[in-house]
ModelCIF file with pLDDT and N, C-alpha, C, O atoms, coordinates in Angstrom:
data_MODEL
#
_entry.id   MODEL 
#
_entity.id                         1 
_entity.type                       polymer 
_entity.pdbx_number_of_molecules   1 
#
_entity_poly.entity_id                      1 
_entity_poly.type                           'polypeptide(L)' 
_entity_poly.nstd_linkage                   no 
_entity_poly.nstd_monomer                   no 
_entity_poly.pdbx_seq_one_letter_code       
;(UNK)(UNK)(UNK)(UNK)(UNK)(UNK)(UNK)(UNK)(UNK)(UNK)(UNK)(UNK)(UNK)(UNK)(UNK)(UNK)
(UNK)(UNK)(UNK)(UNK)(UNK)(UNK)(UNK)(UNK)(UNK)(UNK)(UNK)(UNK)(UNK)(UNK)(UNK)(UNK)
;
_entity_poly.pdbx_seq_one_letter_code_can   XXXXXXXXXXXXXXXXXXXXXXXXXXXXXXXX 
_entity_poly.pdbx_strand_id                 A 
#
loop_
_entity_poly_seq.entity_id 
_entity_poly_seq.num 
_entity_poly_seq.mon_id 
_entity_poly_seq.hetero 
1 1  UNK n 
1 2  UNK n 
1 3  UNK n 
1 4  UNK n 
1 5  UNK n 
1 6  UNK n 
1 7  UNK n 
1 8  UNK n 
1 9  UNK n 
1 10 UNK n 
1 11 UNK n 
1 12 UNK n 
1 13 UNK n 
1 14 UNK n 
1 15 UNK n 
1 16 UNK n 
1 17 UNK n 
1 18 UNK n 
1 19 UNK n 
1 20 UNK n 
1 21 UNK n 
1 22 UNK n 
1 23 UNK n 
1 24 UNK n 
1 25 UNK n 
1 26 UNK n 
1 27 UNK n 
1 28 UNK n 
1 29 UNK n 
1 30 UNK n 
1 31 UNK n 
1 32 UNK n 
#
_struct_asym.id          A 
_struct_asym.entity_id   1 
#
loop_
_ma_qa_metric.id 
_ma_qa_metric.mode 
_ma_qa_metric.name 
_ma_qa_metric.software_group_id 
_ma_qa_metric.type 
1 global pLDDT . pLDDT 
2 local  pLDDT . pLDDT 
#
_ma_qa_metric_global.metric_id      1 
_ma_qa_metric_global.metric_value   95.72 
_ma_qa_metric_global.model_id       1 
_ma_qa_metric_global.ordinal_id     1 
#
loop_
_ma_qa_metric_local.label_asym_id 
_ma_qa_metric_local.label_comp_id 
_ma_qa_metric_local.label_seq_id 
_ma_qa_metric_local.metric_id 
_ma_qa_metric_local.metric_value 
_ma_qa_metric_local.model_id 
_ma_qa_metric_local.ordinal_id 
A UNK 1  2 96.00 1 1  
A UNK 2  2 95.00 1 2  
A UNK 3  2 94.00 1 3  
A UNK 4  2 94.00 1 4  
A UNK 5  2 92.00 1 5  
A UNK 6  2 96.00 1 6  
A UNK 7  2 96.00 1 7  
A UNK 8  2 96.00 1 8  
A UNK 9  2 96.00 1 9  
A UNK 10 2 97.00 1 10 
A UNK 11 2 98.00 1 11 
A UNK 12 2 97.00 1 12 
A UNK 13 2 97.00 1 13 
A UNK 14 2 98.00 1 14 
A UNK 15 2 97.00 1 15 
A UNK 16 2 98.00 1 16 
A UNK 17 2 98.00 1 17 
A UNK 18 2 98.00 1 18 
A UNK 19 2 97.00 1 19 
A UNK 20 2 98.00 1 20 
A UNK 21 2 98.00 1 21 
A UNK 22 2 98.00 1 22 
A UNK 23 2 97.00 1 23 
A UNK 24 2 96.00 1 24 
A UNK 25 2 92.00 1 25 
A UNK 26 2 86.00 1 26 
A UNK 27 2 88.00 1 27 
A UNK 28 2 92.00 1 28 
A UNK 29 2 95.00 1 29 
A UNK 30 2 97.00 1 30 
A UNK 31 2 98.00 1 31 
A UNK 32 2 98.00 1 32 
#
loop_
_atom_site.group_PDB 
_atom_site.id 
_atom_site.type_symbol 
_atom_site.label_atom_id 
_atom_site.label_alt_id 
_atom_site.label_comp_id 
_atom_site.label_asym_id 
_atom_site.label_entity_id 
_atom_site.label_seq_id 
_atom_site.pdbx_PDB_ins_code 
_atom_site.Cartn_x 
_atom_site.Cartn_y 
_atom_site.Cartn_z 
_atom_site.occupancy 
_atom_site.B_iso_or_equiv 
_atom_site.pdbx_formal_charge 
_atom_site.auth_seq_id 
_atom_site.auth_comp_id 
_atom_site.auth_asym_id 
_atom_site.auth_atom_id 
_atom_site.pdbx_PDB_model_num 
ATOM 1   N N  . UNK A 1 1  ? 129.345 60.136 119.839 1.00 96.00 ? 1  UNK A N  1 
ATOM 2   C CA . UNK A 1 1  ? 128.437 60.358 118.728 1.00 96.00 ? 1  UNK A CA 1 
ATOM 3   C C  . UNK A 1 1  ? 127.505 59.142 118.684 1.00 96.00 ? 1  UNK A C  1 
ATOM 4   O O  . UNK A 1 1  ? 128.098 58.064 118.729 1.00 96.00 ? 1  UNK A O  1 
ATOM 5   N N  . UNK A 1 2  ? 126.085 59.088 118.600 1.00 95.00 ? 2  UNK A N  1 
ATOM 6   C CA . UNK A 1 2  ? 125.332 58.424 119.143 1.00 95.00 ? 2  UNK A CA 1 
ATOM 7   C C  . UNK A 1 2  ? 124.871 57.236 117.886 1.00 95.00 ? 2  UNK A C  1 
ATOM 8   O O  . UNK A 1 2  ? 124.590 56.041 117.967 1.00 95.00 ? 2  UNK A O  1 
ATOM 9   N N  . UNK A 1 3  ? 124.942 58.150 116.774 1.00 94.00 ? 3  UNK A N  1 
ATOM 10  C CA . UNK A 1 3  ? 124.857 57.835 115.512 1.00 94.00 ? 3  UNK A CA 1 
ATOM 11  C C  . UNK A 1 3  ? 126.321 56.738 114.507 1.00 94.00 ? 3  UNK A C  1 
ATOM 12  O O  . UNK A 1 3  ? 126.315 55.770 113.747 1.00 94.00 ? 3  UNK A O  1 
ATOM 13  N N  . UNK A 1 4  ? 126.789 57.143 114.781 1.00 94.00 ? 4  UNK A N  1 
ATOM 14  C CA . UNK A 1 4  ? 128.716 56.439 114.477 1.00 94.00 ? 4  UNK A CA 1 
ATOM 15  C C  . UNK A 1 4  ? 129.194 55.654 115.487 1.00 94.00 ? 4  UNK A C  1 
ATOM 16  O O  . UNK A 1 4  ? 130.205 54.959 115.380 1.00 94.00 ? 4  UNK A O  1 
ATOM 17  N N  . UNK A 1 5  ? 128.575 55.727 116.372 1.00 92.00 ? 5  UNK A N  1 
ATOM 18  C CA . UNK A 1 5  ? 129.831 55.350 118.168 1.00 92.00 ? 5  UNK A CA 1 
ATOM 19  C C  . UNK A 1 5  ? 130.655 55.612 118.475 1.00 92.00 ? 5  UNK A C  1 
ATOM 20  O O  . UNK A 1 5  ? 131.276 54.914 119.277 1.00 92.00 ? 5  UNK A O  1 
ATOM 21  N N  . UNK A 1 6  ? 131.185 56.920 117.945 1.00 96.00 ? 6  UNK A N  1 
ATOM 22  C CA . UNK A 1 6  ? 132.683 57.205 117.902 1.00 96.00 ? 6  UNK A CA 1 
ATOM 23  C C  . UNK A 1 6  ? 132.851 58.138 119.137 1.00 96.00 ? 6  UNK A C  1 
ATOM 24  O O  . UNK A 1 6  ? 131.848 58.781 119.448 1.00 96.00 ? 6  UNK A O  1 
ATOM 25  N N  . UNK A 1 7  ? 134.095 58.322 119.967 1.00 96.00 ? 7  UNK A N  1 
ATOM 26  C CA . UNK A 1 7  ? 134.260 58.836 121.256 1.00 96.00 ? 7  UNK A CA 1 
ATOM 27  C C  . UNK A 1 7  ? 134.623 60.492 120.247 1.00 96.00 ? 7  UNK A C  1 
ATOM 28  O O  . UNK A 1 7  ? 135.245 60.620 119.192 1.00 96.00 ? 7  UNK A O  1 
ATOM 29  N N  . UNK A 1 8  ? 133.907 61.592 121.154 1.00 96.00 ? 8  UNK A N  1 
ATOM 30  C CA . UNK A 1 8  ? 133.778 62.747 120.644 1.00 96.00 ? 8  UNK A CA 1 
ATOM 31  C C  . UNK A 1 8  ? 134.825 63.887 121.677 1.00 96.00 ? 8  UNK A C  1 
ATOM 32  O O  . UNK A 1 8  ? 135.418 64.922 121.372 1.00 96.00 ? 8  UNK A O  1 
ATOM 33  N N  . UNK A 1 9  ? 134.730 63.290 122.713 1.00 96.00 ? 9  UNK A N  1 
ATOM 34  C CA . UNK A 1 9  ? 135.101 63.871 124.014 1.00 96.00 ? 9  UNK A CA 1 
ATOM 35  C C  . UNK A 1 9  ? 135.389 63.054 125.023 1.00 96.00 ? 9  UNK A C  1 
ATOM 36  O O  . UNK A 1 9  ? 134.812 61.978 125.184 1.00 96.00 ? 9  UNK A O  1 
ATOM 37  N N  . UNK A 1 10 ? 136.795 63.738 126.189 1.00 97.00 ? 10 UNK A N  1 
ATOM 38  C CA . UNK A 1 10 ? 136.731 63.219 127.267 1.00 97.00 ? 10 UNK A CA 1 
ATOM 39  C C  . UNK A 1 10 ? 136.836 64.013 127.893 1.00 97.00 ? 10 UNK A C  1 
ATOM 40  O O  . UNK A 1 10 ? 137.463 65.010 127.535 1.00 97.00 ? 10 UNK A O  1 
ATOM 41  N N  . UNK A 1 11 ? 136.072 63.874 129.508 1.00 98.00 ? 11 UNK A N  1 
ATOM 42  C CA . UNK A 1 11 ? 135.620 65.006 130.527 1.00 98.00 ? 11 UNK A CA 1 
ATOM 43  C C  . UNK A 1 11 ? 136.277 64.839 131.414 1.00 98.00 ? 11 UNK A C  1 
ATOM 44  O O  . UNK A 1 11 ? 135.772 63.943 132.091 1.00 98.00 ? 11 UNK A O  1 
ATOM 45  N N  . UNK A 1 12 ? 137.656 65.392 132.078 1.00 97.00 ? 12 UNK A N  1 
ATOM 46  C CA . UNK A 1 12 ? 138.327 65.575 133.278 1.00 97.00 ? 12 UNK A CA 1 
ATOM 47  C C  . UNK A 1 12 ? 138.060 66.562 133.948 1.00 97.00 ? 12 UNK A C  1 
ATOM 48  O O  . UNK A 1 12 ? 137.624 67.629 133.516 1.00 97.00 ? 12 UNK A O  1 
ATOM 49  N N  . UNK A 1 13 ? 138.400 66.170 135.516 1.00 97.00 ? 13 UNK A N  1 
ATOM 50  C CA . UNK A 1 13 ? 138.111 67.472 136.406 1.00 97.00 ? 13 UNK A CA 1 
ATOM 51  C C  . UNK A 1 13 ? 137.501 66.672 137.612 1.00 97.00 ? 13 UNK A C  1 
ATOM 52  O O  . UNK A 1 13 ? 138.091 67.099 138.604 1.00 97.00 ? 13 UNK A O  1 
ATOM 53  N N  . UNK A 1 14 ? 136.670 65.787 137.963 1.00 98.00 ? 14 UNK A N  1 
ATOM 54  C CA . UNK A 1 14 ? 136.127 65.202 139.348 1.00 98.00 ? 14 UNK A CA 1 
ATOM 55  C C  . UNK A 1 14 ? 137.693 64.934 139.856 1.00 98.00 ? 14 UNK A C  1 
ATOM 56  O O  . UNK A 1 14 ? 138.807 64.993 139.336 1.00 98.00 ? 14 UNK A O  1 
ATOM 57  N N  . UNK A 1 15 ? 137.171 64.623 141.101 1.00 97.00 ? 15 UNK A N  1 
ATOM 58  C CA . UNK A 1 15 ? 138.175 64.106 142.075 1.00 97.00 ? 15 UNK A CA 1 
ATOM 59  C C  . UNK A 1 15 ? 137.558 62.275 142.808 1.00 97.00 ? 15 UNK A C  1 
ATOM 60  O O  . UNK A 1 15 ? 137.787 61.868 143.947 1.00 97.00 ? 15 UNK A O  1 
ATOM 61  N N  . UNK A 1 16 ? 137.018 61.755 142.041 1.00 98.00 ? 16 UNK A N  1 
ATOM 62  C CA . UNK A 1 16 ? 136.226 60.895 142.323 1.00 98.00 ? 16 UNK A CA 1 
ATOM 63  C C  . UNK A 1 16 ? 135.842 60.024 141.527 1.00 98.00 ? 16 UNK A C  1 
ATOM 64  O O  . UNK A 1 16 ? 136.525 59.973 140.504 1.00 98.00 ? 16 UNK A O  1 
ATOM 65  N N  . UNK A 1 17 ? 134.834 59.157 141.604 1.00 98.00 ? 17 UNK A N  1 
ATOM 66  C CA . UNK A 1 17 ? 133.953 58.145 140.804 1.00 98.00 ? 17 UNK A CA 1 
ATOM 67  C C  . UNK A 1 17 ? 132.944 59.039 140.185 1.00 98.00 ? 17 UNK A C  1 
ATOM 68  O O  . UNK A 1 17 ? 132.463 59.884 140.939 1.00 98.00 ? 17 UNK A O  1 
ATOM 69  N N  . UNK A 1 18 ? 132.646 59.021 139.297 1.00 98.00 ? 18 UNK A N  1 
ATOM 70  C CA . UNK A 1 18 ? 131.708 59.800 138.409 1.00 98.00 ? 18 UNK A CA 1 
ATOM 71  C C  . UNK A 1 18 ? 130.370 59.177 138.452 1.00 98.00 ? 18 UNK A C  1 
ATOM 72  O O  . UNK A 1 18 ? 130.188 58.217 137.704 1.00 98.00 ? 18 UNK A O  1 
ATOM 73  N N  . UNK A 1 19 ? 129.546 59.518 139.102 1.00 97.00 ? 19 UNK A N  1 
ATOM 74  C CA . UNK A 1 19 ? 128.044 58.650 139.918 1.00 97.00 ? 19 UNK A CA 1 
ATOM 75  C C  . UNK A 1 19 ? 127.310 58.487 139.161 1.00 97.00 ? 19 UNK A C  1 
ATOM 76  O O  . UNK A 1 19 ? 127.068 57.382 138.675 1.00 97.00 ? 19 UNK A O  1 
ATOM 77  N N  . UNK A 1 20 ? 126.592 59.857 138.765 1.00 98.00 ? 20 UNK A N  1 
ATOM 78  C CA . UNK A 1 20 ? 125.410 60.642 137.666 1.00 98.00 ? 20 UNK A CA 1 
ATOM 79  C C  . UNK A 1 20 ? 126.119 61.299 136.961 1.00 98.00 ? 20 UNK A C  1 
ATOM 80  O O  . UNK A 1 20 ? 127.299 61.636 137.052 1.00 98.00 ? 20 UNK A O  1 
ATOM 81  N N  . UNK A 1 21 ? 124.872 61.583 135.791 1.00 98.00 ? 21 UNK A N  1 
ATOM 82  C CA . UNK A 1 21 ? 124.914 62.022 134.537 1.00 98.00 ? 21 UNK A CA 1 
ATOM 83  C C  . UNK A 1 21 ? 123.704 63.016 134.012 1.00 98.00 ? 21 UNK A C  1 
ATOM 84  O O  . UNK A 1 21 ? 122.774 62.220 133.885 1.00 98.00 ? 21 UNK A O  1 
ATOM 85  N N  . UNK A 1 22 ? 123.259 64.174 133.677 1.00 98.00 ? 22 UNK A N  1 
ATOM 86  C CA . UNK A 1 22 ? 122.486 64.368 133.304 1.00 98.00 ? 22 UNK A CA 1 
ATOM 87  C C  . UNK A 1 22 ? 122.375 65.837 132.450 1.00 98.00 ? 22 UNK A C  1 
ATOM 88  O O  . UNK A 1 22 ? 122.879 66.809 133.011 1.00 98.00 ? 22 UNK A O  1 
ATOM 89  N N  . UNK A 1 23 ? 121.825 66.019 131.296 1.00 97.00 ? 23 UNK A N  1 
ATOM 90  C CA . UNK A 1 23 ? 121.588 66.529 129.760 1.00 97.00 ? 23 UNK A CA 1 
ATOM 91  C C  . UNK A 1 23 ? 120.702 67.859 129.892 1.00 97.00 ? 23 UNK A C  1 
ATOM 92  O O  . UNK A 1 23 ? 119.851 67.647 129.028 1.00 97.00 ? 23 UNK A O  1 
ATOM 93  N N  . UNK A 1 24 ? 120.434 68.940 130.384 1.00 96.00 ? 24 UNK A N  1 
ATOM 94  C CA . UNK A 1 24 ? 119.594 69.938 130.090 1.00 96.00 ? 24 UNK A CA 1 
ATOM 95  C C  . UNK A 1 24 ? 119.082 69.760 128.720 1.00 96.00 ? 24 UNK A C  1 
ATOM 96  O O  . UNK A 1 24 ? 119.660 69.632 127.641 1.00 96.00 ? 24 UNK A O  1 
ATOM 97  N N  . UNK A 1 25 ? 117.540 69.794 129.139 1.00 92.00 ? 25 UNK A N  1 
ATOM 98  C CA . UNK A 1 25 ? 117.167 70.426 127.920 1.00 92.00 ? 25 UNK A CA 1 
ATOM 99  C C  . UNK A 1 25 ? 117.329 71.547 127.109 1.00 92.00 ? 25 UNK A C  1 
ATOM 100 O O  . UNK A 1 25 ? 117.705 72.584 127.655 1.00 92.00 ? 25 UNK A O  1 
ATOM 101 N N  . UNK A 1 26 ? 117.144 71.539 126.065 1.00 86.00 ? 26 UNK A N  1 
ATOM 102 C CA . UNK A 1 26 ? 117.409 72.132 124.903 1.00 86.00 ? 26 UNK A CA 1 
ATOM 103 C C  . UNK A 1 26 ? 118.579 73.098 125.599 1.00 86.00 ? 26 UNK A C  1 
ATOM 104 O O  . UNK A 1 26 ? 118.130 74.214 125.863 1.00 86.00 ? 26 UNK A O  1 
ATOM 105 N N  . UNK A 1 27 ? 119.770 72.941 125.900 1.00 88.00 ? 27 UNK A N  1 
ATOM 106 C CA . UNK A 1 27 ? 120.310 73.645 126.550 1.00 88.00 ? 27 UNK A CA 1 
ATOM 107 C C  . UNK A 1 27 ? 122.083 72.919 126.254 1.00 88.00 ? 27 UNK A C  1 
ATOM 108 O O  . UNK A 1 27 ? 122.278 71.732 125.991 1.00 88.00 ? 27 UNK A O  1 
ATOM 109 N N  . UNK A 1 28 ? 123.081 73.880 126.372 1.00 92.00 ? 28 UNK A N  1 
ATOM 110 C CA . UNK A 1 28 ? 124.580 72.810 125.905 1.00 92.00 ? 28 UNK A CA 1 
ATOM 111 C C  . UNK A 1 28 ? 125.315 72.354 127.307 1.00 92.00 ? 28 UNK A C  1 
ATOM 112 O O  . UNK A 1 28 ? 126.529 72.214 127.457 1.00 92.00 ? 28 UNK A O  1 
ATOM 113 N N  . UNK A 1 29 ? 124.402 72.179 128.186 1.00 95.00 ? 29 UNK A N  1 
ATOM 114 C CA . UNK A 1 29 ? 124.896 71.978 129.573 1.00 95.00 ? 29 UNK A CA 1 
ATOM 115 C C  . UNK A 1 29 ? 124.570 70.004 129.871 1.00 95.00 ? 29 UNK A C  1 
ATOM 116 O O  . UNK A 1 29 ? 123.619 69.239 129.713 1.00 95.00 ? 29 UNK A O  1 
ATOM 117 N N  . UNK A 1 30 ? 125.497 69.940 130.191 1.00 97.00 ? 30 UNK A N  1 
ATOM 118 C CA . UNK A 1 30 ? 125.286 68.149 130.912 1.00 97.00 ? 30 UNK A CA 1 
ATOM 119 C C  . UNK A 1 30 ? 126.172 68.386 132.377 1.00 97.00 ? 30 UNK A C  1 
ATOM 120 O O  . UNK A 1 30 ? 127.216 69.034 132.454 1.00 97.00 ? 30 UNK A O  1 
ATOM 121 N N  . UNK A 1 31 ? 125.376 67.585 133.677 1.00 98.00 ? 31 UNK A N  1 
ATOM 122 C CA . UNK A 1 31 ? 125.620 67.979 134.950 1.00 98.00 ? 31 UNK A CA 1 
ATOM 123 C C  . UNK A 1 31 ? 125.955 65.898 135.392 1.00 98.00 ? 31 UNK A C  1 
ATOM 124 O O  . UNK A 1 31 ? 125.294 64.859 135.379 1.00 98.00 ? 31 UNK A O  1 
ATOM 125 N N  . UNK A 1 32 ? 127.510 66.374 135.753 1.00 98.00 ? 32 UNK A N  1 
ATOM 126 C CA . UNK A 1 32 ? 127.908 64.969 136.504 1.00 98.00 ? 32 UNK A CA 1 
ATOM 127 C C  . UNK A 1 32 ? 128.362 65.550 138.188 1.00 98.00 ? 32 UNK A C  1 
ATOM 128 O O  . UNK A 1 32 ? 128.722 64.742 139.044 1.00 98.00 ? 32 UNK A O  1 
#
């Protein structure tokens, strides 16, 4: 939460180092 700093979520599932990051617009999709 960007506003509070508070951790909202954690994202499991790579098999790896997590490189990139990135947010679709207006859209509920984020691509690592």
């Amino acid at each position: 939460n960007a506003s509070m700093g508070q951790e909202r979520l954690t994202l499991r599932g790579h098999g790896g180092v997590v490189s990139s990051v990135a947010f679709a617009q207006g859209q509920d999709w984020l691509a690592t």
